[in-house]
N, C-alpha and C. Protein backbone atom coordinates (compact mmCIF):
# COMPACT_ATOMS: atom_id res chain seq x y z
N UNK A 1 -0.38 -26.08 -48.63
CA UNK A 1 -1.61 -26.23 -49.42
C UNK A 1 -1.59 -25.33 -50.62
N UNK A 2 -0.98 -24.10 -50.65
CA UNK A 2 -1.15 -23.32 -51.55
C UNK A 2 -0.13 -24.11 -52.94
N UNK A 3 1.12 -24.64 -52.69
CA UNK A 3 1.76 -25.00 -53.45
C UNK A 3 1.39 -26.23 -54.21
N UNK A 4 0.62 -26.88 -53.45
CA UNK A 4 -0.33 -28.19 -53.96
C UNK A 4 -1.81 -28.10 -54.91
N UNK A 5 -2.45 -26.39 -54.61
CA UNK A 5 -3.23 -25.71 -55.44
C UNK A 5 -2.50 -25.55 -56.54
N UNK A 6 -1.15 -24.89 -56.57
CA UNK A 6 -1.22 -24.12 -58.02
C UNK A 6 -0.61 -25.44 -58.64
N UNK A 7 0.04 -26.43 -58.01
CA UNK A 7 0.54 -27.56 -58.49
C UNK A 7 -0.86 -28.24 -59.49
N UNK A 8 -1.61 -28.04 -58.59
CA UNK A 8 -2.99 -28.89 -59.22
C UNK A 8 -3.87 -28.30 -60.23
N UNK A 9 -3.20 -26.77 -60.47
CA UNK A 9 -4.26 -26.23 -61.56
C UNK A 9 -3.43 -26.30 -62.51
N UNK A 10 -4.41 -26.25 -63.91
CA UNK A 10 -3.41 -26.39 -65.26
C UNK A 10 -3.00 -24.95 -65.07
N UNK A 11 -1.90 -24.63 -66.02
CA UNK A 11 -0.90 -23.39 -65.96
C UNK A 11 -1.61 -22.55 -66.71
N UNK A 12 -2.60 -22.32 -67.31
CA UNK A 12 -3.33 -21.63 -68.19
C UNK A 12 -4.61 -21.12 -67.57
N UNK A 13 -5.15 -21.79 -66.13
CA UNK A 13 -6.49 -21.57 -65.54
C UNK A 13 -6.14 -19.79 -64.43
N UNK A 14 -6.57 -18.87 -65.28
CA UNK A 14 -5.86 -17.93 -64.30
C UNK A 14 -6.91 -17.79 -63.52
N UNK A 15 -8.07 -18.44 -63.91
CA UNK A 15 -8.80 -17.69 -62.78
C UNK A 15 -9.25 -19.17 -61.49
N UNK A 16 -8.51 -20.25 -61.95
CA UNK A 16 -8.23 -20.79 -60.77
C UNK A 16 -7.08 -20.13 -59.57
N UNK A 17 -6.57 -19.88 -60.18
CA UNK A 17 -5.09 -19.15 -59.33
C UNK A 17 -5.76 -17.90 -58.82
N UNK A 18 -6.49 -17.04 -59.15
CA UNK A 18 -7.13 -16.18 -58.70
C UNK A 18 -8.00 -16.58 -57.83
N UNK A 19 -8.60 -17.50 -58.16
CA UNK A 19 -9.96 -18.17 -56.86
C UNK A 19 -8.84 -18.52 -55.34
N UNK A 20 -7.54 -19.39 -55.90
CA UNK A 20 -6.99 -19.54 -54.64
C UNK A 20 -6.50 -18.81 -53.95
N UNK A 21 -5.63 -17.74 -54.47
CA UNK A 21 -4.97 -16.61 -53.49
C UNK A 21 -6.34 -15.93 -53.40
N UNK A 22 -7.13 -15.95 -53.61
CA UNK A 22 -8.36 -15.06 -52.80
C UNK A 22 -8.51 -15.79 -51.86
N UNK A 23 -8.87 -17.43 -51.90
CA UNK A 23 -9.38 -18.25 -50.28
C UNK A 23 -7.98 -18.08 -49.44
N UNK A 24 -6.68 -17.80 -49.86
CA UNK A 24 -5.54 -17.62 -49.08
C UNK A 24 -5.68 -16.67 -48.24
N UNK A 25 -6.11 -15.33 -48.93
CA UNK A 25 -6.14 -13.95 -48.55
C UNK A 25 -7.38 -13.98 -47.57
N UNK A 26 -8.39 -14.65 -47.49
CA UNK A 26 -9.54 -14.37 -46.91
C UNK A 26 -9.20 -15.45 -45.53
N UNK A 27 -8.30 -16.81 -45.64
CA UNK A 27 -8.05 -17.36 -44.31
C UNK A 27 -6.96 -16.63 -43.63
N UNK A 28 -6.01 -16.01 -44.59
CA UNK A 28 -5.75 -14.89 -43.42
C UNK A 28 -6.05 -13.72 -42.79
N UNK A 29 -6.84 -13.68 -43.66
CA UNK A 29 -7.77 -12.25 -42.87
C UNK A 29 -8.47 -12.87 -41.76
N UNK A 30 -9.19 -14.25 -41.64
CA UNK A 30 -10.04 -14.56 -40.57
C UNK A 30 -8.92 -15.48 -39.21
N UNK A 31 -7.96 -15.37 -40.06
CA UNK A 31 -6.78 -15.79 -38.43
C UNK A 31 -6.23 -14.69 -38.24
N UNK A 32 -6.03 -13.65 -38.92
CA UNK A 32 -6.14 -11.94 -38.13
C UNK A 32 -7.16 -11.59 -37.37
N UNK A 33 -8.07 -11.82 -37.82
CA UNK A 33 -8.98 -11.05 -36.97
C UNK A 33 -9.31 -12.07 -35.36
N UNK A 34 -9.28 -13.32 -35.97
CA UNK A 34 -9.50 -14.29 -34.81
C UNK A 34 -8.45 -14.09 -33.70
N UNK A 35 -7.27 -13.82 -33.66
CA UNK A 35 -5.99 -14.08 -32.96
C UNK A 35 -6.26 -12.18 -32.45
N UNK A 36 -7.09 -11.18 -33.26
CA UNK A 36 -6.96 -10.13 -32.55
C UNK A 36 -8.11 -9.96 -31.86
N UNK A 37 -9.27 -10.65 -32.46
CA UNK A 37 -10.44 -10.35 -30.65
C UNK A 37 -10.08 -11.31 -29.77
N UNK A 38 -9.07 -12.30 -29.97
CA UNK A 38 -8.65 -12.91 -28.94
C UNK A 38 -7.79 -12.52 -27.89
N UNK A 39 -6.93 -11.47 -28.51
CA UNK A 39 -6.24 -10.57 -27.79
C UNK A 39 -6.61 -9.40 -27.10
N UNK A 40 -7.47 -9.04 -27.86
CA UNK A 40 -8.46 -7.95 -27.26
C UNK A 40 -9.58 -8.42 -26.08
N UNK A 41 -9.89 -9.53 -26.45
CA UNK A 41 -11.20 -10.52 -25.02
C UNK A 41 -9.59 -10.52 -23.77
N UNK A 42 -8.24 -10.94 -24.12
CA UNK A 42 -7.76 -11.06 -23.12
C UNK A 42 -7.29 -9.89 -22.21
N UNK A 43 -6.97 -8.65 -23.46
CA UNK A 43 -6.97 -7.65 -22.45
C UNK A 43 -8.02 -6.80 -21.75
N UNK A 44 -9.12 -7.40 -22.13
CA UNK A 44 -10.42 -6.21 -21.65
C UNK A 44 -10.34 -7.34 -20.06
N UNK A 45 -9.94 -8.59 -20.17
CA UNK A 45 -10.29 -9.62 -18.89
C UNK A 45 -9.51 -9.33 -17.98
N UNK A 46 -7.84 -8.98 -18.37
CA UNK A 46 -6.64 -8.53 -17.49
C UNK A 46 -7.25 -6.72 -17.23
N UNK A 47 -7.31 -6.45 -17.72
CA UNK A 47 -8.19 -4.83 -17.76
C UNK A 47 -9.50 -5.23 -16.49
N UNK A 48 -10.18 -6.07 -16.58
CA UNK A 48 -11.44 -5.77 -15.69
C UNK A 48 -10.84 -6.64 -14.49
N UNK A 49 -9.77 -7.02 -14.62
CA UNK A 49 -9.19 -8.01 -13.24
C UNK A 49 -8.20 -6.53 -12.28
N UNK A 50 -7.86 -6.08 -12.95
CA UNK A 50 -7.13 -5.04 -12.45
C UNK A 50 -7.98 -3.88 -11.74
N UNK A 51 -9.01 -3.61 -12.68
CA UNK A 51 -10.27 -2.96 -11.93
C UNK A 51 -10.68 -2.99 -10.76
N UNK A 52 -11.59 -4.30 -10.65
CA UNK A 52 -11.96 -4.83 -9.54
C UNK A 52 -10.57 -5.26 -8.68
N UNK A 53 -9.55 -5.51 -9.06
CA UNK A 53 -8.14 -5.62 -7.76
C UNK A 53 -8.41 -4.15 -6.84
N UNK A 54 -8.04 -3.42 -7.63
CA UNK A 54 -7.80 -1.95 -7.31
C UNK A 54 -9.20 -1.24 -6.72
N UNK A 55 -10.43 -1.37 -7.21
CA UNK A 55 -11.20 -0.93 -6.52
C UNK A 55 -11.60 -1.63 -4.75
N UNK A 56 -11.44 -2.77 -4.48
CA UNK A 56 -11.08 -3.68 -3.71
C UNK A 56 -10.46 -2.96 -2.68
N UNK A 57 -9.04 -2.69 -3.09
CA UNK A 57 -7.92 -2.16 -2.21
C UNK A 57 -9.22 -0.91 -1.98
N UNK A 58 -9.27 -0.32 -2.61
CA UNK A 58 -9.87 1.24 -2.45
C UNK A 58 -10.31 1.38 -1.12
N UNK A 59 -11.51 0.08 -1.87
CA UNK A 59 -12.74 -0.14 -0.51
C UNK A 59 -12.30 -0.39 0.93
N UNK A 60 -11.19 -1.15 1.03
CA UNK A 60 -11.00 -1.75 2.18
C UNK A 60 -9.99 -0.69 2.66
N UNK A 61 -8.98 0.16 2.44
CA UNK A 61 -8.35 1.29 2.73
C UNK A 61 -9.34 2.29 3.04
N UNK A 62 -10.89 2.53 2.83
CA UNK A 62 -11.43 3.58 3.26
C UNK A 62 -12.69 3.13 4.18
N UNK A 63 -12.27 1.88 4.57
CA UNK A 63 -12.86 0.74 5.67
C UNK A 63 -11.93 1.02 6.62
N UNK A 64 -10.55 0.71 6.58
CA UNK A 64 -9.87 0.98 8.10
C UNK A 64 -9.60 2.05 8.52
N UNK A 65 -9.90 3.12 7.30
CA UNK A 65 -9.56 4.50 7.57
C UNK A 65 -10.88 5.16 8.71
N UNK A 66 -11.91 4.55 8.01
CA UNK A 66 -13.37 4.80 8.71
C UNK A 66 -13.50 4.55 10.02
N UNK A 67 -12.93 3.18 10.10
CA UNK A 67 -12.94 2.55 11.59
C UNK A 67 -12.00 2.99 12.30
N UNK A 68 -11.06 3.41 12.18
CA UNK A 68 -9.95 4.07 12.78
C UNK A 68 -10.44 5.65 13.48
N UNK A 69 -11.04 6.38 12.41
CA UNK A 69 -11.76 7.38 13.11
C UNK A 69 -12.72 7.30 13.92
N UNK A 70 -13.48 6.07 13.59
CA UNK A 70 -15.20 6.37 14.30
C UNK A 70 -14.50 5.80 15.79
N UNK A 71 -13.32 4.87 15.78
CA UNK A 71 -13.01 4.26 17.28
C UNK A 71 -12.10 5.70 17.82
N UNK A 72 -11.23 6.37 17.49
CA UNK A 72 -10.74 7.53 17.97
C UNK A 72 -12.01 8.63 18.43
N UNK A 73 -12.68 8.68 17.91
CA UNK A 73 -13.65 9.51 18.53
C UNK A 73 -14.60 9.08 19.37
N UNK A 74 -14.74 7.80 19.46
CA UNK A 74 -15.65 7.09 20.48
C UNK A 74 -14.60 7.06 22.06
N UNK A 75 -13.47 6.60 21.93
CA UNK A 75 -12.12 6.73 22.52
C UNK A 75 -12.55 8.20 23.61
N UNK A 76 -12.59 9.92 22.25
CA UNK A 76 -12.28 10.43 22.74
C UNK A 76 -13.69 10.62 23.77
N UNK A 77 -14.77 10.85 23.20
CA UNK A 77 -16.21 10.92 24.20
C UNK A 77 -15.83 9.84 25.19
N UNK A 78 -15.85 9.09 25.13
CA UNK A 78 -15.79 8.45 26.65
C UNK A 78 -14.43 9.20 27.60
N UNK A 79 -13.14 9.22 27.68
CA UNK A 79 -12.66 10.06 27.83
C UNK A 79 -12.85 11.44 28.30
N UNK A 80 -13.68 12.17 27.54
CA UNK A 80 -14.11 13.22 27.88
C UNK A 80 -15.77 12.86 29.26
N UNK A 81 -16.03 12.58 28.62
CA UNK A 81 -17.60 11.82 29.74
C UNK A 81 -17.42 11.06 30.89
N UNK A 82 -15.70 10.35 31.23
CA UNK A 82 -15.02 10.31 32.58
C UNK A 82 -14.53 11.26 32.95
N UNK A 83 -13.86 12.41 32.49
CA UNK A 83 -13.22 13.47 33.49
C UNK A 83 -14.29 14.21 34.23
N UNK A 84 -15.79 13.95 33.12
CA UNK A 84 -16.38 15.06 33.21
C UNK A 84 -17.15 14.51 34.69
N UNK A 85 -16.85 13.45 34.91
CA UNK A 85 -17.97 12.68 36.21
C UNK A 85 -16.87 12.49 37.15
N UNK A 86 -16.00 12.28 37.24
CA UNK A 86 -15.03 12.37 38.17
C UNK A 86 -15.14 13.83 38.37
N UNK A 87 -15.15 15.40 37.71
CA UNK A 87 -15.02 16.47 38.20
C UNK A 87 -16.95 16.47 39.17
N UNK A 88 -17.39 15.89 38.84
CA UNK A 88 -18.64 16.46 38.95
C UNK A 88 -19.05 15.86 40.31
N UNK A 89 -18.55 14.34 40.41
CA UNK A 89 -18.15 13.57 42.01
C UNK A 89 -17.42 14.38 42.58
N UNK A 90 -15.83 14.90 42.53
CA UNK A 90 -15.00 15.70 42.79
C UNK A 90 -16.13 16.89 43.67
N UNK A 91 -16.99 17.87 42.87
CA UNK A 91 -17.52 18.69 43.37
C UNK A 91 -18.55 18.30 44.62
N UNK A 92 -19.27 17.22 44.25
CA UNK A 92 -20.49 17.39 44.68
C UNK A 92 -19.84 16.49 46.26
N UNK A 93 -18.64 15.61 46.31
CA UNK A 93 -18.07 15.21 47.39
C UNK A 93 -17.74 16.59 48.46
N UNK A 94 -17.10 17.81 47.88
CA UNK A 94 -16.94 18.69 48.65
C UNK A 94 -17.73 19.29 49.41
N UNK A 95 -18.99 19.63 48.37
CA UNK A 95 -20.19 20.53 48.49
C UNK A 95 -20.60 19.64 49.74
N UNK A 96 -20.70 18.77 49.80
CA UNK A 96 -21.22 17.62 50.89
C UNK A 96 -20.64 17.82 51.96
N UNK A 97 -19.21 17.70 51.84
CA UNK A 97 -18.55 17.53 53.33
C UNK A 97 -18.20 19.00 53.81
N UNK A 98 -18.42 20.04 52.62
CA UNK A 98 -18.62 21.61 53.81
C UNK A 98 -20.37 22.04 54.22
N UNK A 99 -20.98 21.18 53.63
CA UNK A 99 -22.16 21.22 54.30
C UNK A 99 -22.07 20.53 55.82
N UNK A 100 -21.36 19.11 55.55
CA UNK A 100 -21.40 18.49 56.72
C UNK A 100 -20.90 19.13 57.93
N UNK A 101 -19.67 19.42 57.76
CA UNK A 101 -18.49 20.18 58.38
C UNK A 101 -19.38 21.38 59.16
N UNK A 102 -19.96 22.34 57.99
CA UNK A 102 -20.72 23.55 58.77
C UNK A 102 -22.01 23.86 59.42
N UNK A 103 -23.12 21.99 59.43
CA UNK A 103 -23.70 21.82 60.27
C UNK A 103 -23.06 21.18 61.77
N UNK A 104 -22.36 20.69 61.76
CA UNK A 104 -21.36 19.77 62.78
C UNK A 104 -20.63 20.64 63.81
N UNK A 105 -20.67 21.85 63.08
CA UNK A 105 -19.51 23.19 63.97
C UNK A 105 -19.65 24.46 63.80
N UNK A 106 -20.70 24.72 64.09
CA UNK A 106 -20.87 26.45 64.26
C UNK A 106 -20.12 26.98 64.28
N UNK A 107 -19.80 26.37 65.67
CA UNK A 107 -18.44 27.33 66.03
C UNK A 107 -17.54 27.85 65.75
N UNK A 108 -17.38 26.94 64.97
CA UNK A 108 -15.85 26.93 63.82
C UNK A 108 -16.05 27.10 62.57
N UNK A 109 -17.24 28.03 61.94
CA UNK A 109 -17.84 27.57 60.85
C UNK A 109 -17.12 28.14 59.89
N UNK A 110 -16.67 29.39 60.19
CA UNK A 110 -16.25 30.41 59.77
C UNK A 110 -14.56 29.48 58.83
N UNK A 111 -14.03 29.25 59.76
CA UNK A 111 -12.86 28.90 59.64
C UNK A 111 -12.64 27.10 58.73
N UNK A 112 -13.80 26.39 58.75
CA UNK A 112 -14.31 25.30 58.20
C UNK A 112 -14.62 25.78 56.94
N UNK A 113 -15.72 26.80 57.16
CA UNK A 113 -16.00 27.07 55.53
C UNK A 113 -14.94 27.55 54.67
N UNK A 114 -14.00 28.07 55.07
CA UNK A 114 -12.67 28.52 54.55
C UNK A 114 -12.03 27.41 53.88
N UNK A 115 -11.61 26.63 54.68
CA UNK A 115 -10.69 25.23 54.67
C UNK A 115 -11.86 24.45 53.14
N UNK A 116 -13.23 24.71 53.58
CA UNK A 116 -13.63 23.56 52.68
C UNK A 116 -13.90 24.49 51.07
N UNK A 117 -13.99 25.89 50.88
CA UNK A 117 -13.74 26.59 49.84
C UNK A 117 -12.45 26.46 49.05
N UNK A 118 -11.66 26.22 50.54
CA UNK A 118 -10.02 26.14 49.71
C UNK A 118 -9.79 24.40 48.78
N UNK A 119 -10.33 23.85 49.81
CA UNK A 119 -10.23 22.04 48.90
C UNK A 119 -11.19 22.31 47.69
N UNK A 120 -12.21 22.83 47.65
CA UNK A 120 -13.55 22.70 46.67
C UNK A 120 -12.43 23.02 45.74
N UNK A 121 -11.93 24.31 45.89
CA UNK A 121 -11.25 25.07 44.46
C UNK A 121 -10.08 24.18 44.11
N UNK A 122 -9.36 23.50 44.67
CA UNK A 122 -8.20 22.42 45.01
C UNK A 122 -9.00 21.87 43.81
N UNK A 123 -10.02 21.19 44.07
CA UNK A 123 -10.50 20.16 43.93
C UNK A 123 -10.81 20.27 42.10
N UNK A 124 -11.64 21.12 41.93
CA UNK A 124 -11.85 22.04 40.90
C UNK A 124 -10.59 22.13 39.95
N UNK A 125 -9.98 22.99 40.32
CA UNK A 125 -8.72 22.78 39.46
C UNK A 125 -7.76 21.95 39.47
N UNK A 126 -8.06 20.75 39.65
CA UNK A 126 -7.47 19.18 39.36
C UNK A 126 -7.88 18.73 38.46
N UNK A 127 -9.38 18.91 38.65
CA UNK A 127 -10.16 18.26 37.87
C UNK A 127 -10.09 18.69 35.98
N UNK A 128 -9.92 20.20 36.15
CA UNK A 128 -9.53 20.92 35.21
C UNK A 128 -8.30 20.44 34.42
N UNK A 129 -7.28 20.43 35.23
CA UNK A 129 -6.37 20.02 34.82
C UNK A 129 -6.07 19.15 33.78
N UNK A 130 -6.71 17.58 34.61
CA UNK A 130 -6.95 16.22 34.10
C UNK A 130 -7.69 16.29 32.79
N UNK A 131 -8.64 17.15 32.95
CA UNK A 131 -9.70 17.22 31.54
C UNK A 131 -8.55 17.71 30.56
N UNK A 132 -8.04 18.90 30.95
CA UNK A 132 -7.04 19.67 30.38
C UNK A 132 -6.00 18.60 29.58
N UNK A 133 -5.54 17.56 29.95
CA UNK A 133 -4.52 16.87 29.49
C UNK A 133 -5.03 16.16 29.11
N UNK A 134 -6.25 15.53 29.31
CA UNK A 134 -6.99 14.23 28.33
C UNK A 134 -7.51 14.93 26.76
N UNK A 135 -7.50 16.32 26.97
CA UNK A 135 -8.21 16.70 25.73
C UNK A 135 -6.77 16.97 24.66
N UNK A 136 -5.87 17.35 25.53
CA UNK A 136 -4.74 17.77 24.61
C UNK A 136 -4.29 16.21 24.01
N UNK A 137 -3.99 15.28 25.16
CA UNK A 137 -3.85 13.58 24.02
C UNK A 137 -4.94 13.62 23.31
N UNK A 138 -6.16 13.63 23.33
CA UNK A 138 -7.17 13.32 22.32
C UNK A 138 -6.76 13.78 21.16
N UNK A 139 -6.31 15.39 21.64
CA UNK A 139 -5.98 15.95 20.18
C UNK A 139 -4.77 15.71 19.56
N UNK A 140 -3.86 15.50 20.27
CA UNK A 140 -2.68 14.61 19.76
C UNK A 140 -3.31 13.02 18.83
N UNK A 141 -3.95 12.66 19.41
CA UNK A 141 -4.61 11.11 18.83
C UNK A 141 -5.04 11.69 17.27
N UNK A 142 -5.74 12.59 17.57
CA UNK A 142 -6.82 12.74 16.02
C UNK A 142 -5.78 13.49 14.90
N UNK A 143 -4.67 14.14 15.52
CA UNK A 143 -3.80 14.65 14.16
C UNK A 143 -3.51 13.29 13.79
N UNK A 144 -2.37 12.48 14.51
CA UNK A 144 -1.89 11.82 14.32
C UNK A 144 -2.89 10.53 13.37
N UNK A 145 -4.43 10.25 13.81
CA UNK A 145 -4.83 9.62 12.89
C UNK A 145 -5.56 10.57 11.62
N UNK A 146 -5.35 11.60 11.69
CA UNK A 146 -5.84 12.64 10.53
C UNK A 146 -4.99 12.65 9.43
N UNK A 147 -3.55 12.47 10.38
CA UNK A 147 -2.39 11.99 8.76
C UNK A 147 -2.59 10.99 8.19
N UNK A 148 -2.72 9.95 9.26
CA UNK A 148 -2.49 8.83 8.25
C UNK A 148 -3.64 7.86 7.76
N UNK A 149 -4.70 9.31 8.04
CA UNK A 149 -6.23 9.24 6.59
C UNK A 149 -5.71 9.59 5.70
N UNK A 150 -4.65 10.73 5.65
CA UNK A 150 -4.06 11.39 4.53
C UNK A 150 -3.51 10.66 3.48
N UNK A 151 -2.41 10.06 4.66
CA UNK A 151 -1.18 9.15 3.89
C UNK A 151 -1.96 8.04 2.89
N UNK A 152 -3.55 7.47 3.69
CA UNK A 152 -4.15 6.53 2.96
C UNK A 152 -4.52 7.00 1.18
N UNK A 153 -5.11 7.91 1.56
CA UNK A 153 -5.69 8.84 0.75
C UNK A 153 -4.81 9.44 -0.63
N UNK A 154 -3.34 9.85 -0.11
CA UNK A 154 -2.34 10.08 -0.65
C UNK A 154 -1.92 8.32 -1.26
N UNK A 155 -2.10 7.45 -0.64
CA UNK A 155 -1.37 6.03 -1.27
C UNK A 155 -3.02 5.70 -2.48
N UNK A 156 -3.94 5.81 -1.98
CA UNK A 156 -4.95 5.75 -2.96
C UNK A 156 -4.68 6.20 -4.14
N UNK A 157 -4.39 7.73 -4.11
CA UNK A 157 -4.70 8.67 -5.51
C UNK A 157 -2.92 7.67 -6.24
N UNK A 158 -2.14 7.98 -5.63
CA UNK A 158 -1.36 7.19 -6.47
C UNK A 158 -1.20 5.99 -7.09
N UNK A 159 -1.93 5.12 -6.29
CA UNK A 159 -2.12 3.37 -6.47
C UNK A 159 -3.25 3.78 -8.30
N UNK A 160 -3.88 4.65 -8.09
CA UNK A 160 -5.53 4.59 -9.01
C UNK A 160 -4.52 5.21 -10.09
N UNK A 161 -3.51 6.34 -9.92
CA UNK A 161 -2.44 7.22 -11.66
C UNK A 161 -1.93 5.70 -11.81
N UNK A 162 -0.97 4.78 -10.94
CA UNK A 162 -0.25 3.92 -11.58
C UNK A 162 -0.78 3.03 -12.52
N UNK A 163 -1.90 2.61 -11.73
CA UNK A 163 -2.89 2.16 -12.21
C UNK A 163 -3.53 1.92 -13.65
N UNK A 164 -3.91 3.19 -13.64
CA UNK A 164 -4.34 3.88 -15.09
C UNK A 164 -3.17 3.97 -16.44
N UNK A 165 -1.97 4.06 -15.58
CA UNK A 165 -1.07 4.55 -16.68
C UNK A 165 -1.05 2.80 -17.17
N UNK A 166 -0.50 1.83 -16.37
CA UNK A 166 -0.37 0.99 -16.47
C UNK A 166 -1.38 0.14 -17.65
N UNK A 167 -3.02 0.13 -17.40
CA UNK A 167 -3.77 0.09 -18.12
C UNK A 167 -4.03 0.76 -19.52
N UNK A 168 -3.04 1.98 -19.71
CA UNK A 168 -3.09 2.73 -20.86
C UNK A 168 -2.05 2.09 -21.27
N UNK A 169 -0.78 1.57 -20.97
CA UNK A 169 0.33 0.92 -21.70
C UNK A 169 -0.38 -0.49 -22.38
N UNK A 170 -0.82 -1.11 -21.40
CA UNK A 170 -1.34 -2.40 -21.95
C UNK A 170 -2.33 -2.14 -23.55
N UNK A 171 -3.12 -1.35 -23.03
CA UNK A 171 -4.18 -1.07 -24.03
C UNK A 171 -3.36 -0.40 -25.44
N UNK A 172 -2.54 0.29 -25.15
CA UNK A 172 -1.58 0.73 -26.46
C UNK A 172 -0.89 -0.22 -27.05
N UNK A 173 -0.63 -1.42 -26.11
CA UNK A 173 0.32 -2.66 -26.78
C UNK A 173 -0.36 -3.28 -27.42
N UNK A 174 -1.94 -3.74 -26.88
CA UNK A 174 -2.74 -4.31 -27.66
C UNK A 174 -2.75 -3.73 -28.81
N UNK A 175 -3.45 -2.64 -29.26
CA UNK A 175 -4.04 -1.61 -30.38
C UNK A 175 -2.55 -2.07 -31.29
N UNK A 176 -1.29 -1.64 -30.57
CA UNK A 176 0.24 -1.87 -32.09
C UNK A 176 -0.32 -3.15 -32.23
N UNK A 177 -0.47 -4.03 -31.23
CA UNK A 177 -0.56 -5.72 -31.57
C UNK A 177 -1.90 -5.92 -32.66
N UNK A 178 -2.70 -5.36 -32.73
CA UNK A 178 -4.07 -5.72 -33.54
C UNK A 178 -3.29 -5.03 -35.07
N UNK A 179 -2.93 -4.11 -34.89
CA UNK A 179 -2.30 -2.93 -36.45
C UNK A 179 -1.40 -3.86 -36.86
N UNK A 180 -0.48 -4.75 -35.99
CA UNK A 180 0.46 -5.67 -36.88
C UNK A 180 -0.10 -6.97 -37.31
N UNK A 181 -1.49 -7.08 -36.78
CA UNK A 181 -2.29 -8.24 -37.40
C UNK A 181 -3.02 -8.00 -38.72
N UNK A 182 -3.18 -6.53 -38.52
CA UNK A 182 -4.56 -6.22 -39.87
C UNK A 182 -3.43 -6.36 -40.74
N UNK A 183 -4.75 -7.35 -42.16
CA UNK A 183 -4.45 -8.24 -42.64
C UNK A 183 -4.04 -7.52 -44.56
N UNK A 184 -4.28 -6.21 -44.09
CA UNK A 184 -4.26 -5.25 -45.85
C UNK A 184 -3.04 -5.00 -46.15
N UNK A 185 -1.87 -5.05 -46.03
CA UNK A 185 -0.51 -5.25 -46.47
C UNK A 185 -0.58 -6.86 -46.85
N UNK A 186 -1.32 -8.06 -45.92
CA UNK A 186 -1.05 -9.29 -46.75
C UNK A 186 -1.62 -9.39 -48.08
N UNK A 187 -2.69 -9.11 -47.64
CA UNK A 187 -3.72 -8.75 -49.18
C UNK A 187 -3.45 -8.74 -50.46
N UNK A 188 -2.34 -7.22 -50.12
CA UNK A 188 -2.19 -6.73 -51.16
C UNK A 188 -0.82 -7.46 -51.88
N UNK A 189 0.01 -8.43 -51.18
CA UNK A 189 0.84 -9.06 -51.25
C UNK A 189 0.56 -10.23 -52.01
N UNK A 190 -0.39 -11.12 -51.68
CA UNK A 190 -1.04 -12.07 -52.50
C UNK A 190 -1.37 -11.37 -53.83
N UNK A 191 -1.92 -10.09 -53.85
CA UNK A 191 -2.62 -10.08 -55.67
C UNK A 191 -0.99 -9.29 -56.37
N UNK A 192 -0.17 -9.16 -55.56
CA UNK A 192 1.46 -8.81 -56.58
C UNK A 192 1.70 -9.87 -57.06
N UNK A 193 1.78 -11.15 -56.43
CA UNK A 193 2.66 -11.86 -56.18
C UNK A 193 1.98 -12.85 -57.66
């Protein structure tokens, strides 16, 4: 079109030739600028898709992390709230049968109450025991899921830097991409020329 303008103006009209490389200069300024908020609408859309991806992950990594604890500790109270009734049956079975035992036998009471002091304490430190080893797995359970809150936590903070860096590359490619669109080197090319 431009060659069909100056074709069509007489050779003497300078300020036709001036009117046209100005409408030249001004449709490329508006397909610069068009082709760069177009580029810019697409990266703010890949930009807010990445957002919401990543916040997503966030959410749902500090969802199984949550549930993972609140069931380990529910785990461990019950756990702990059976040893503690089995010791407490444990006792109150004894207490019973050296009562029984030392109404049943005077005679022998002496030597009954002995026998049933010795099971009570038997009994007692079993019970201890058992608690003893359910609390040490518990606590084995909760490091072991205490790391790998960590590890989550640790894969978070890194997923959110890559993230970011990633989003800062894009956004820098855009910005060179818009600077090689602006349109003031063409400009100034049309009024040399």
């Amino acid at each position: 079109t431009a060659g069909a303008g100056l074709a069509a103006s007489p050779s003497g009209d300078a300020a036709g030739v001036i009117a046209l490389a100005q409408r030249l200069h001004d449709e490329h300024v508006r397909n610069g600028e068009s082709k760069r908020d177009e580029l810019i609408g697409i990266g703010q859309r890949r930009h807010d898709e990445l957002v919401a991806a990543a916040q997503r992950q966030h959410e749902e990594a500090v969802r199984r992390a949550e549930e993972m604890s609140a069931s380990a500790v529910a785990q461990r109270d019950q756990m702990i709230s059976e040893a503690t009734n089995q010791r407490d049956t444990m006792l109150a079975e004894a207490t019973n049968q050296r009562d029984s035992m030392l109404a049943s036998a005077t005679a022998k009471r002496d030597e009954m109450l002995t026998e049933a002091r010795e099971r009570s304490t038997g009994m007692v430190a079993e019970a201890q025991q058992k608690k003893a080893a359910v609390l040490e797995e518990l606590d084995k359970q909760q490091g072991l899921l205490n790391k790998k809150i960590d590890e989550l936590r640790g894969f978070e903070r890194d997923y959110r830097n890559n993230l970011k860096a990633y989003i800062t590359r894009q956004l820098s490619d855009l910005d060179r991409t818009a600077e090689e669109l602006t349109p003031a080197g063409e400009g100034e090319g049309q009024h040399q020329g």
